[in-house]
PDB file of N, CA and C in Angstrom:
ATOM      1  N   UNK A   1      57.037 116.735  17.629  1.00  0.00           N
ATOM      2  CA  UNK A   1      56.186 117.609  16.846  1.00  0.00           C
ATOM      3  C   UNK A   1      54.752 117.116  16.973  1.00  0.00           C
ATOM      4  N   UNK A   2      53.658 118.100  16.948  1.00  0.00           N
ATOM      5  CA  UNK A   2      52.296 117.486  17.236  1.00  0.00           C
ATOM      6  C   UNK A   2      51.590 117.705  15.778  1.00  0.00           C
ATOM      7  N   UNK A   3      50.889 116.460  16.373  1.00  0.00           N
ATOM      8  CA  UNK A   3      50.321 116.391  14.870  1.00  0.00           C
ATOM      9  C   UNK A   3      48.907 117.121  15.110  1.00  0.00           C
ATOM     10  N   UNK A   4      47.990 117.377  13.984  1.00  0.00           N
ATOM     11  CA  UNK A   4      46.708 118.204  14.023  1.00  0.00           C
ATOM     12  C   UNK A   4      45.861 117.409  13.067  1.00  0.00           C
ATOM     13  N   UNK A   5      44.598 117.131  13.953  1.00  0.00           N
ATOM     14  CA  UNK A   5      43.738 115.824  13.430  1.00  0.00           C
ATOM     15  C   UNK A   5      42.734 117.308  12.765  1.00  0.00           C
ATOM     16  N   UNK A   6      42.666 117.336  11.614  1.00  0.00           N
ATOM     17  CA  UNK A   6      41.174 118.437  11.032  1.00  0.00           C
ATOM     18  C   UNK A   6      40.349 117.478  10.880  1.00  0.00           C
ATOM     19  N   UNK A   7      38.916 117.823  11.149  1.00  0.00           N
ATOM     20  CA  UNK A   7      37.492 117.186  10.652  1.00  0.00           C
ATOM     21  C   UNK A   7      36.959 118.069   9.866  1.00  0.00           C
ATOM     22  N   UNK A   8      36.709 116.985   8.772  1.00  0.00           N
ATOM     23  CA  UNK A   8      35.681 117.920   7.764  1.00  0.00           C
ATOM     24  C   UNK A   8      34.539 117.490   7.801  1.00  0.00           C
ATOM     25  N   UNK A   9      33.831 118.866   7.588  1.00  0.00           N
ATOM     26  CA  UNK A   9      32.683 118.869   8.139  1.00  0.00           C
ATOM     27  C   UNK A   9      31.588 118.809   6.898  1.00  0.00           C
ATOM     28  N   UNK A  10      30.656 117.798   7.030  1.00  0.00           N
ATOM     29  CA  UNK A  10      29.939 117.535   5.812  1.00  0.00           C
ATOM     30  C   UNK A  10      28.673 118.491   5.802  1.00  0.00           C
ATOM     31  N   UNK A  11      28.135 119.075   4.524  1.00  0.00           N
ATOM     32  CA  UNK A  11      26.824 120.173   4.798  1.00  0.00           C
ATOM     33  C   UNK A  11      25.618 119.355   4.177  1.00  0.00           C
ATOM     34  N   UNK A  12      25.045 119.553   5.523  1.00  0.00           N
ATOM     35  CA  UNK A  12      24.093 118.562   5.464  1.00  0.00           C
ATOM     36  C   UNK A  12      22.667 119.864   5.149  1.00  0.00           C
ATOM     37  N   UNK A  13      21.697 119.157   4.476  1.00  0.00           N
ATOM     38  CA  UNK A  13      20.558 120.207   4.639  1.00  0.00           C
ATOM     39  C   UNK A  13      20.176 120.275   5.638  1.00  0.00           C
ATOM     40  N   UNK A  14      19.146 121.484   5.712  1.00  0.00           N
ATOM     41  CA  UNK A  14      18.523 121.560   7.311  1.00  0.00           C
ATOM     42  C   UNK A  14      17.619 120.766   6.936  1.00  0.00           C
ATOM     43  N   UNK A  15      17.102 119.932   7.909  1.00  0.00           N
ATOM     44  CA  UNK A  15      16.011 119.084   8.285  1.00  0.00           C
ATOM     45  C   UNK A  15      16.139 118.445   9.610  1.00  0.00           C
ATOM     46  N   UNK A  16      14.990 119.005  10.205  1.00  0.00           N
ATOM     47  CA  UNK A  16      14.898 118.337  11.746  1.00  0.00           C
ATOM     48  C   UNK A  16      15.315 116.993  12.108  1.00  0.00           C
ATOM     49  N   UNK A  17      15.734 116.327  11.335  1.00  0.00           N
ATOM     50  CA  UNK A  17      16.587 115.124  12.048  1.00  0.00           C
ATOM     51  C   UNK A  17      17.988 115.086  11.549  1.00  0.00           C
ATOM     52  N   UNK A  18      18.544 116.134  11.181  1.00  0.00           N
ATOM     53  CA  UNK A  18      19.687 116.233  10.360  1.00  0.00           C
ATOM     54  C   UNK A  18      20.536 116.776  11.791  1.00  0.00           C
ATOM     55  N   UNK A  19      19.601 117.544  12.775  1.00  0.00           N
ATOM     56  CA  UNK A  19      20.424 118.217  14.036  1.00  0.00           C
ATOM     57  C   UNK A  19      21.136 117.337  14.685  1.00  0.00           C
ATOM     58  N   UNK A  20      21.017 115.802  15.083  1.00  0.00           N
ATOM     59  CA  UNK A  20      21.818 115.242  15.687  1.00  0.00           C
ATOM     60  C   UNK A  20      22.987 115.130  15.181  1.00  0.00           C
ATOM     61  N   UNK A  21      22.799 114.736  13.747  1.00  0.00           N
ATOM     62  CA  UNK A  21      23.618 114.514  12.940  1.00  0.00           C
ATOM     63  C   UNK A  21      24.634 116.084  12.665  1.00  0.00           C
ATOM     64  N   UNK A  22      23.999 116.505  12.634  1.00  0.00           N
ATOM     65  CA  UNK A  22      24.984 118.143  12.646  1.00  0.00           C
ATOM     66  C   UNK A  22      26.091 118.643  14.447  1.00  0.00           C
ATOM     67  N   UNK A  23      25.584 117.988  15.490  1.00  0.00           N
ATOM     68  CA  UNK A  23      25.912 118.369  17.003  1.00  0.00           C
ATOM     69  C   UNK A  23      26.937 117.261  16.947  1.00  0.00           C
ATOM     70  N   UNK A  24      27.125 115.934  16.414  1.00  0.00           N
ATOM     71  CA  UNK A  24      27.333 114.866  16.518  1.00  0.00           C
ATOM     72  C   UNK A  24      29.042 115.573  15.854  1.00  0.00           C
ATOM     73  N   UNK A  25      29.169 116.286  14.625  1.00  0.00           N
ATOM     74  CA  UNK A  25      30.467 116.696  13.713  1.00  0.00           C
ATOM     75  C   UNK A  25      31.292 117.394  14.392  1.00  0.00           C
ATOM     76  N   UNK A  26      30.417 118.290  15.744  1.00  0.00           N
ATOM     77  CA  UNK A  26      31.431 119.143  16.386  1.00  0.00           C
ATOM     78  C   UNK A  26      32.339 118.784  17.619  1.00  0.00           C
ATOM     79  N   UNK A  27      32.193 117.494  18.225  1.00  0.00           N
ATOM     80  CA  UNK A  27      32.144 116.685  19.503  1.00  0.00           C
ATOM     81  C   UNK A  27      33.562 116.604  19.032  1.00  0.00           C
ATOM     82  N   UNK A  28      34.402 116.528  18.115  1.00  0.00           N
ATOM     83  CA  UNK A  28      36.379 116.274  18.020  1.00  0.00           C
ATOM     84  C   UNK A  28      36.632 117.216  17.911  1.00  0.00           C
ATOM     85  N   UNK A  29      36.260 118.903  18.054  1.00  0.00           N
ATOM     86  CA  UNK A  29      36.421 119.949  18.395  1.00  0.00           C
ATOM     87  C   UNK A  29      37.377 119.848  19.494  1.00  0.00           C
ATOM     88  N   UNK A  30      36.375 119.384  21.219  1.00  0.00           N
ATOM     89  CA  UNK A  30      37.111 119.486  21.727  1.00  0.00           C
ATOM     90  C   UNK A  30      38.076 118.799  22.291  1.00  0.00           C
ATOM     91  N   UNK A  31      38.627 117.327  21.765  1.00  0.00           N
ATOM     92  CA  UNK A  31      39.490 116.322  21.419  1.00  0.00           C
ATOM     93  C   UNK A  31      40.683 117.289  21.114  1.00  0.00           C
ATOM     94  N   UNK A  32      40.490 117.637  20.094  1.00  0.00           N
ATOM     95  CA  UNK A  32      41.368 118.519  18.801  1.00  0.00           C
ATOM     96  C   UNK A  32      41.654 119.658  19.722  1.00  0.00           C
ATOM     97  N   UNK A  33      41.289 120.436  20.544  1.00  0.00           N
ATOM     98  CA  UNK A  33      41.513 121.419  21.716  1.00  0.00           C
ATOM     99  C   UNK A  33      42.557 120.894  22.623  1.00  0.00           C
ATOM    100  N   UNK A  34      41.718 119.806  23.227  1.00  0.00           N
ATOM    101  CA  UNK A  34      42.571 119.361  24.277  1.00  0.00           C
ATOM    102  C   UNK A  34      44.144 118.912  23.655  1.00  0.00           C
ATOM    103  N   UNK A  35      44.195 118.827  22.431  1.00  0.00           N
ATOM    104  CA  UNK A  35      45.382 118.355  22.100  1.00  0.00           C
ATOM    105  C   UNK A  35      46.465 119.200  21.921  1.00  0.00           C
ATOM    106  N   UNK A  36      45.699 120.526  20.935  1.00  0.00           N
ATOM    107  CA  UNK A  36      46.419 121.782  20.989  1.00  0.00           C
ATOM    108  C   UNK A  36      46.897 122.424  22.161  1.00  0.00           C
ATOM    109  N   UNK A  37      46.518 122.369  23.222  1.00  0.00           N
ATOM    110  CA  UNK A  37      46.526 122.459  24.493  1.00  0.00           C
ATOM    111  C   UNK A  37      47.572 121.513  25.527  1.00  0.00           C
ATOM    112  N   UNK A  38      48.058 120.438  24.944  1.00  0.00           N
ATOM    113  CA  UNK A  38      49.144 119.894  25.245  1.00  0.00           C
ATOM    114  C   UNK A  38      50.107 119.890  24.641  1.00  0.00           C
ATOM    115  N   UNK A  39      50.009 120.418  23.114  1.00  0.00           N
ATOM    116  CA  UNK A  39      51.016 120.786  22.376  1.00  0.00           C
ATOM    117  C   UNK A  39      51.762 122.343  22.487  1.00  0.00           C
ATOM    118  N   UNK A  40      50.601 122.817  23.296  1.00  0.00           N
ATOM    119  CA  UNK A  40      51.052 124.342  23.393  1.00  0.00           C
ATOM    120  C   UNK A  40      52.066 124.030  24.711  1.00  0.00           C
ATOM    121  N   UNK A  41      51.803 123.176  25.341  1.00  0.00           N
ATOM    122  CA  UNK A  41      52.532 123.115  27.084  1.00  0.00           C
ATOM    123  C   UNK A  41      53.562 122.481  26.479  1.00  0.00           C
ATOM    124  N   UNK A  42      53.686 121.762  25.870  1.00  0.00           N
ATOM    125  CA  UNK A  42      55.068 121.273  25.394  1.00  0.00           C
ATOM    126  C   UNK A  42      56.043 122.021  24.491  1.00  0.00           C
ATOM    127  N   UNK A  43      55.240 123.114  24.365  1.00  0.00           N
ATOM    128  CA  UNK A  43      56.623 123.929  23.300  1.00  0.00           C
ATOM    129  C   UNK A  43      56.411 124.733  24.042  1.00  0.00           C
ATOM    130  N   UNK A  44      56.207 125.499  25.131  1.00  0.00           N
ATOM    131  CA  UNK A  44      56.068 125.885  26.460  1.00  0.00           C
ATOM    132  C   UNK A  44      57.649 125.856  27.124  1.00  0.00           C
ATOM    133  N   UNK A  45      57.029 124.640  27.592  1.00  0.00           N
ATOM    134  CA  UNK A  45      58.606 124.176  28.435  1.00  0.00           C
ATOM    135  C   UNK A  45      59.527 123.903  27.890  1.00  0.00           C
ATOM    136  N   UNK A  46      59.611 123.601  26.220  1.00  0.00           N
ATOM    137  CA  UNK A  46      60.917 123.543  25.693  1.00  0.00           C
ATOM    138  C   UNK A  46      61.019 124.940  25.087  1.00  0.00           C
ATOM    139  N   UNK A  47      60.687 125.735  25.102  1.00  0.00           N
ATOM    140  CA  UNK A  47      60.986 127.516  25.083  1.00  0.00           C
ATOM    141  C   UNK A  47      61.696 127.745  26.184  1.00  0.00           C
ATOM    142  N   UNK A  48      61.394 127.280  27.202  1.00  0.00           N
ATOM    143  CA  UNK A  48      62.105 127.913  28.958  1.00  0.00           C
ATOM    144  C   UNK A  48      63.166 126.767  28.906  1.00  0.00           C
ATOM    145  N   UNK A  49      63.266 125.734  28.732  1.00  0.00           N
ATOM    146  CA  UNK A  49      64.332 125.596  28.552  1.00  0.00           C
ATOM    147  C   UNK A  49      65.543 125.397  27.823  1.00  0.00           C
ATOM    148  N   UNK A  50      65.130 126.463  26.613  1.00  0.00           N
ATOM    149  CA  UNK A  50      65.956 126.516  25.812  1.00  0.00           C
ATOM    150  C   UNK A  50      66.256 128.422  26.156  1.00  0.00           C
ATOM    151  N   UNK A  51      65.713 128.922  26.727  1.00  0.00           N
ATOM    152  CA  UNK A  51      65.699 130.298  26.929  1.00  0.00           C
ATOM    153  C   UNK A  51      66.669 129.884  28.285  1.00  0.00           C
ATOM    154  N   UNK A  52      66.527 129.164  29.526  1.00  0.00           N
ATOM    155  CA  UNK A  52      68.034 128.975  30.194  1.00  0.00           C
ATOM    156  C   UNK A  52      68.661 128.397  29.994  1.00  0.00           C
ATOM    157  N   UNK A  53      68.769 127.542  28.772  1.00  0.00           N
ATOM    158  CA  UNK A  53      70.191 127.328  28.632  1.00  0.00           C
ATOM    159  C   UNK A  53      71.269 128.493  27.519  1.00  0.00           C
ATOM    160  N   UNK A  54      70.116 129.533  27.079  1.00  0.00           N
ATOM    161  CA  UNK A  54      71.194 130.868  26.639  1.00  0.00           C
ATOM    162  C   UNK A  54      71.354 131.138  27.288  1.00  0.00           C
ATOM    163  N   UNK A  55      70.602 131.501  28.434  1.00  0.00           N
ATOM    164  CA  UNK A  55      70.704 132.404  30.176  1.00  0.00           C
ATOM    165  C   UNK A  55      72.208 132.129  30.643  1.00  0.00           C
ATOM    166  N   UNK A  56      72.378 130.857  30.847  1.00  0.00           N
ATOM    167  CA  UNK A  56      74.120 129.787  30.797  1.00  0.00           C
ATOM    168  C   UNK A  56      74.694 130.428  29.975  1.00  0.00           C
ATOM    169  N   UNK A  57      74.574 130.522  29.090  1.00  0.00           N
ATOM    170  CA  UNK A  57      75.457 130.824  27.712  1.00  0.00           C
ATOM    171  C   UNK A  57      75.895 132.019  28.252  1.00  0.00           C
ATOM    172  N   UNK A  58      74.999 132.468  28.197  1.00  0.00           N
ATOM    173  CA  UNK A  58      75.190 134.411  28.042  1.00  0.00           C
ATOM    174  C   UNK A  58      76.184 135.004  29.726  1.00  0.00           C
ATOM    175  N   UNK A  59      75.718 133.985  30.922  1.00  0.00           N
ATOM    176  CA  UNK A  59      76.435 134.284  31.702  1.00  0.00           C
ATOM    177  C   UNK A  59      77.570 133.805  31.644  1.00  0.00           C
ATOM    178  N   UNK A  60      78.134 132.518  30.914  1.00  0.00           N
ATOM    179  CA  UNK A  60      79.391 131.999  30.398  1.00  0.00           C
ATOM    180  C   UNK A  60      80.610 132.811  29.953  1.00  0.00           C
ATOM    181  N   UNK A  61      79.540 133.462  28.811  1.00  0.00           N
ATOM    182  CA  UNK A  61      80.305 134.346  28.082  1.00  0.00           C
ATOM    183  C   UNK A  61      80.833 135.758  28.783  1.00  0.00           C
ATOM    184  N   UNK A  62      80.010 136.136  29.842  1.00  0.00           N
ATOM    185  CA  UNK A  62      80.096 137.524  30.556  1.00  0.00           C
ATOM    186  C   UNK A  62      81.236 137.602  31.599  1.00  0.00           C
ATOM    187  N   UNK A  63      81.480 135.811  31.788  1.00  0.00           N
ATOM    188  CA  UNK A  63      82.831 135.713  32.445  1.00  0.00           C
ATOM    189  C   UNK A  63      83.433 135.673  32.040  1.00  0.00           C
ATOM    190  N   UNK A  64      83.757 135.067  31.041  1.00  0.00           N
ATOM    191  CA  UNK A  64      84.697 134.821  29.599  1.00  0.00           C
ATOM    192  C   UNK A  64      85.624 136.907  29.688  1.00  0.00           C
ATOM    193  N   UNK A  65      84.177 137.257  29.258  1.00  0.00           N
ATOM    194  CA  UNK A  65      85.133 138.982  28.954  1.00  0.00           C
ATOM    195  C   UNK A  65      85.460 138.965  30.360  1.00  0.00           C
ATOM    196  N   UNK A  66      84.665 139.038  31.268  1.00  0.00           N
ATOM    197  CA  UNK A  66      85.596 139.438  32.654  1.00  0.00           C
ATOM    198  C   UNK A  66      86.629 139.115  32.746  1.00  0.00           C
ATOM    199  N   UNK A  67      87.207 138.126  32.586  1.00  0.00           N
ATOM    200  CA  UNK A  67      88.493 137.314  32.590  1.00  0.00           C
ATOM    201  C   UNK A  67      89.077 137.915  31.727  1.00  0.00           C
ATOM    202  N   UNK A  68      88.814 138.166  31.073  1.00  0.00           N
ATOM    203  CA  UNK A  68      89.937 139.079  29.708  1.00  0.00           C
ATOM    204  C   UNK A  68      90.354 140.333  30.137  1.00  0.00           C
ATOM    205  N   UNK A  69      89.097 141.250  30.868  1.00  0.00           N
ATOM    206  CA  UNK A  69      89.687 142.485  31.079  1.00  0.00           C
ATOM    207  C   UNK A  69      90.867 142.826  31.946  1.00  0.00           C
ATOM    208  N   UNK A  70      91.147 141.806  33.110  1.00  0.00           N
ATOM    209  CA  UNK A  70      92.805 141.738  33.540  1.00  0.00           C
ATOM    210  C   UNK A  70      93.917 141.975  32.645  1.00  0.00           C
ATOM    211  N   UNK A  71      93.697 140.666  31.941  1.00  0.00           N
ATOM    212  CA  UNK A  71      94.896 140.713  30.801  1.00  0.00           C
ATOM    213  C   UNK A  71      95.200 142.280  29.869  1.00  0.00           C
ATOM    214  N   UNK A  72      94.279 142.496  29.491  1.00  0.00           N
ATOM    215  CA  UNK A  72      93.818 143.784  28.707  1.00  0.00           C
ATOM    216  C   UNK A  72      94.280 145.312  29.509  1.00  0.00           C
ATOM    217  N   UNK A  73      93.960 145.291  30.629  1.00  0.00           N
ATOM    218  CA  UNK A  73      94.002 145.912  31.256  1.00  0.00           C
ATOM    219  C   UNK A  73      96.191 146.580  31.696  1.00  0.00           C
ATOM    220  N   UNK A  74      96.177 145.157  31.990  1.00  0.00           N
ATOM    221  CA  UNK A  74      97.740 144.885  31.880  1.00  0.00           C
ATOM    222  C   UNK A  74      98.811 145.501  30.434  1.00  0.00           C
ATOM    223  N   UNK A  75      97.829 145.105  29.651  1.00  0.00           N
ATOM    224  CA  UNK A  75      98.299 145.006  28.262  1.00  0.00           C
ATOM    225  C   UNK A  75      98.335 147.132  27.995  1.00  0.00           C
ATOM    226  N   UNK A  76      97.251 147.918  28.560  1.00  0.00           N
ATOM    227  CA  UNK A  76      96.937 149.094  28.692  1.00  0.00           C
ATOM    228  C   UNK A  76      98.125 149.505  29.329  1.00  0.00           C
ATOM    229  N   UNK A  77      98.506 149.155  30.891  1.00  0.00           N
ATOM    230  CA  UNK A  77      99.617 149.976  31.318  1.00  0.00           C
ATOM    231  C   UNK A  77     101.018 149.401  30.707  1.00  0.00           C
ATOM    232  N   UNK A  78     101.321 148.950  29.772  1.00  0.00           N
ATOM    233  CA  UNK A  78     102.202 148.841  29.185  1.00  0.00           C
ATOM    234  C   UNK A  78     102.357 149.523  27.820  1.00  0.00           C
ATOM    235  N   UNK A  79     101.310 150.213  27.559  1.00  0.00           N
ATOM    236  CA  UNK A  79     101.562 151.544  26.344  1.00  0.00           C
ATOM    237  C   UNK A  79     101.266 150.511  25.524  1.00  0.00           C
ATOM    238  N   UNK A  80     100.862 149.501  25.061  1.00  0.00           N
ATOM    239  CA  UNK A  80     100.589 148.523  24.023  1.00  0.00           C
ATOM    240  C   UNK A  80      99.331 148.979  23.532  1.00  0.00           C
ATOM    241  N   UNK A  81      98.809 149.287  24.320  1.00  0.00           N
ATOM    242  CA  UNK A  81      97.059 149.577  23.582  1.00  0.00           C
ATOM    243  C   UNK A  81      96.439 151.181  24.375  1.00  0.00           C
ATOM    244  N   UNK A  82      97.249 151.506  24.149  1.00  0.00           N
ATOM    245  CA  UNK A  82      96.308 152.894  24.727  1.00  0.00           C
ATOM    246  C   UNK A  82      95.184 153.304  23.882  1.00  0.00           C
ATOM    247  N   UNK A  83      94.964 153.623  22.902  1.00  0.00           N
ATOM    248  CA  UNK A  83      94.037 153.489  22.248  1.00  0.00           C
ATOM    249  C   UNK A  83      92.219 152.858  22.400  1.00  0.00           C
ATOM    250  N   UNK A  84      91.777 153.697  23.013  1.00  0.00           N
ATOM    251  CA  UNK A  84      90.572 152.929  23.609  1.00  0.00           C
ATOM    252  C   UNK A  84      89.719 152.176  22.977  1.00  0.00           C
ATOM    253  N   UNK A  85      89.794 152.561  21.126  1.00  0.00           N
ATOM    254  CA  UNK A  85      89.488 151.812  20.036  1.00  0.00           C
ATOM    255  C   UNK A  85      89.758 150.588  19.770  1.00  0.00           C
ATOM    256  N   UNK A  86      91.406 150.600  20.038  1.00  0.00           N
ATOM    257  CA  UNK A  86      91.999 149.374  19.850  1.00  0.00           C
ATOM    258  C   UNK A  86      91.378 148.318  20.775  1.00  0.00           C
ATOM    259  N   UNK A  87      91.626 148.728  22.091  1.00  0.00           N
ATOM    260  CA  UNK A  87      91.082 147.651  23.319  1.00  0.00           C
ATOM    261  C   UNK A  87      89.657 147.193  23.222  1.00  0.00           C
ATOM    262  N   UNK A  88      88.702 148.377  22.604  1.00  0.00           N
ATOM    263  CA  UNK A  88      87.599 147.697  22.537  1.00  0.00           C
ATOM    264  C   UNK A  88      87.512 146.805  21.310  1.00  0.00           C
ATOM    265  N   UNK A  89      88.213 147.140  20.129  1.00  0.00           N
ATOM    266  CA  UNK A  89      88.307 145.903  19.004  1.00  0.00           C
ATOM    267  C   UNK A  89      88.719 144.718  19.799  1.00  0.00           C
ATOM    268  N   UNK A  90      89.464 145.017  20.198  1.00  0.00           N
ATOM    269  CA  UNK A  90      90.357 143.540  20.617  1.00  0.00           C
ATOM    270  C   UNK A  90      89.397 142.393  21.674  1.00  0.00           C
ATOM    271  N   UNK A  91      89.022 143.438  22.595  1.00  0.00           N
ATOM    272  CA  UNK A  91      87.681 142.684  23.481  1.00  0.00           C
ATOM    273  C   UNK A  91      86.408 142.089  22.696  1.00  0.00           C
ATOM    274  N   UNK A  92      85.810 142.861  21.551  1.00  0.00           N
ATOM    275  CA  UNK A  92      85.330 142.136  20.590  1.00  0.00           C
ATOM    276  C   UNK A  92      85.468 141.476  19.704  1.00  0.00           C
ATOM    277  N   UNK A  93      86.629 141.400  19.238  1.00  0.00           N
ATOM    278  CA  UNK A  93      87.043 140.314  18.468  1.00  0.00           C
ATOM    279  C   UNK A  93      87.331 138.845  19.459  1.00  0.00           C
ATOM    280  N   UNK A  94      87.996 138.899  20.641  1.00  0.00           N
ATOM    281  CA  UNK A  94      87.682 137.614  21.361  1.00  0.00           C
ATOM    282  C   UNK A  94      86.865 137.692  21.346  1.00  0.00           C
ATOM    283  N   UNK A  95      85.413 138.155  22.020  1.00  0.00           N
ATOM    284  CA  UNK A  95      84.173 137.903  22.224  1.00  0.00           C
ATOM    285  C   UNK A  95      83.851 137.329  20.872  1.00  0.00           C
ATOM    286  N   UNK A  96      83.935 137.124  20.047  1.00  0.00           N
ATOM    287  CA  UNK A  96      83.200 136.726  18.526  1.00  0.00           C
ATOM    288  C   UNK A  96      84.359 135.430  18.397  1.00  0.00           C
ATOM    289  N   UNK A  97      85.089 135.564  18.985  1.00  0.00           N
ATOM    290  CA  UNK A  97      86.309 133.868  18.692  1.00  0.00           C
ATOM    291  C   UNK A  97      85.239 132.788  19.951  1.00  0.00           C
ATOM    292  N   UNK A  98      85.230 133.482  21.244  1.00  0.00           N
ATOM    293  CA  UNK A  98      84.759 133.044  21.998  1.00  0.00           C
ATOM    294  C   UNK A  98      83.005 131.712  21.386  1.00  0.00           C
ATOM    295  N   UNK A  99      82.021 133.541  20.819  1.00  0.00           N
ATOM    296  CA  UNK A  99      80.705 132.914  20.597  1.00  0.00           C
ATOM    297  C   UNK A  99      80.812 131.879  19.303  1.00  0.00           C
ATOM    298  N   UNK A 100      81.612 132.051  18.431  1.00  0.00           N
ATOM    299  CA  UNK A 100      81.935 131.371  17.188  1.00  0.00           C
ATOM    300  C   UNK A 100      82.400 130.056  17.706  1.00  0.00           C
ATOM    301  N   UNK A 101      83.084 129.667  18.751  1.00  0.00           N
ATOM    302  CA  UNK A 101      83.487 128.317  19.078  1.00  0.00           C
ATOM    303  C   UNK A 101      82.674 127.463  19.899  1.00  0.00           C
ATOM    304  N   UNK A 102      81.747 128.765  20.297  1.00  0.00           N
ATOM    305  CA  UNK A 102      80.443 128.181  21.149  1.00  0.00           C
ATOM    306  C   UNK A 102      79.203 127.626  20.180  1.00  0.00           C
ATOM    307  N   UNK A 103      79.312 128.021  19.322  1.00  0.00           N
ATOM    308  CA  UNK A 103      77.888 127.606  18.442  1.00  0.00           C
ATOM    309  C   UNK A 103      77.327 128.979  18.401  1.00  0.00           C
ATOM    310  N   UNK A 104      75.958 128.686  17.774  1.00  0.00           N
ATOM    311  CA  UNK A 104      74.953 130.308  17.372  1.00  0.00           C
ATOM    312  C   UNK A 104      74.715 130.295  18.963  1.00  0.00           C
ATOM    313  N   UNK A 105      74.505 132.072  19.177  1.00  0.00           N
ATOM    314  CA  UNK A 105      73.771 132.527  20.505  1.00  0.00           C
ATOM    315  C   UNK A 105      72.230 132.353  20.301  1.00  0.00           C
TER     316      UNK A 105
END
């Protein structure tokens, strides 16, 4: 987790020698940039790779039903499930035994 350095900024009156002193407060601006800026690249790449490892998941799972629809299919020409309702409950209800044993999608 990144941390975020704030500067507070003191109000100084105007007076012509107060300007250095005023140019001088903004200079961890871009410190404080550059940092946000490595914090952004780092939750960056742990976005992408947390976005393929659902990519895995999701193609895991897409074999998972493929593999089922044989069985199912089988299960159809045997008058067990004609019902096109039924077969699709049944394909979703594994699918939800399946993602439930997998963790959250």
């Amino acid at each position: 987790m990144c941390m975020w350095r704030r500067t507070r900024y003191i109000h100084v009156k105007y007076r012509p020698q107060s300007l250095s002193l005023i140019s001088t407060l903004h200079q961890p601006r871009a410190n404080d940039l550059e940092e946000q800026l490595k914090c952004e690249e780092v939750t960056a790449v742990a976005m992408a790779e947390r976005l393929k490892m659902m990519e895995d998941e999701l193609l895991y799972l897409k074999s998972k039903v493929n593999d089922l629809e044989e069985p199912i299919q089988v299960l159809i020409k045997r008058n067990i499930f004609r019902n096109r309702i039924v077969c699709v409950s049944v394909v979703l209800f594994i699918v939800l035994i399946f993602s439930l044993g997998k963790g959250k999608m």
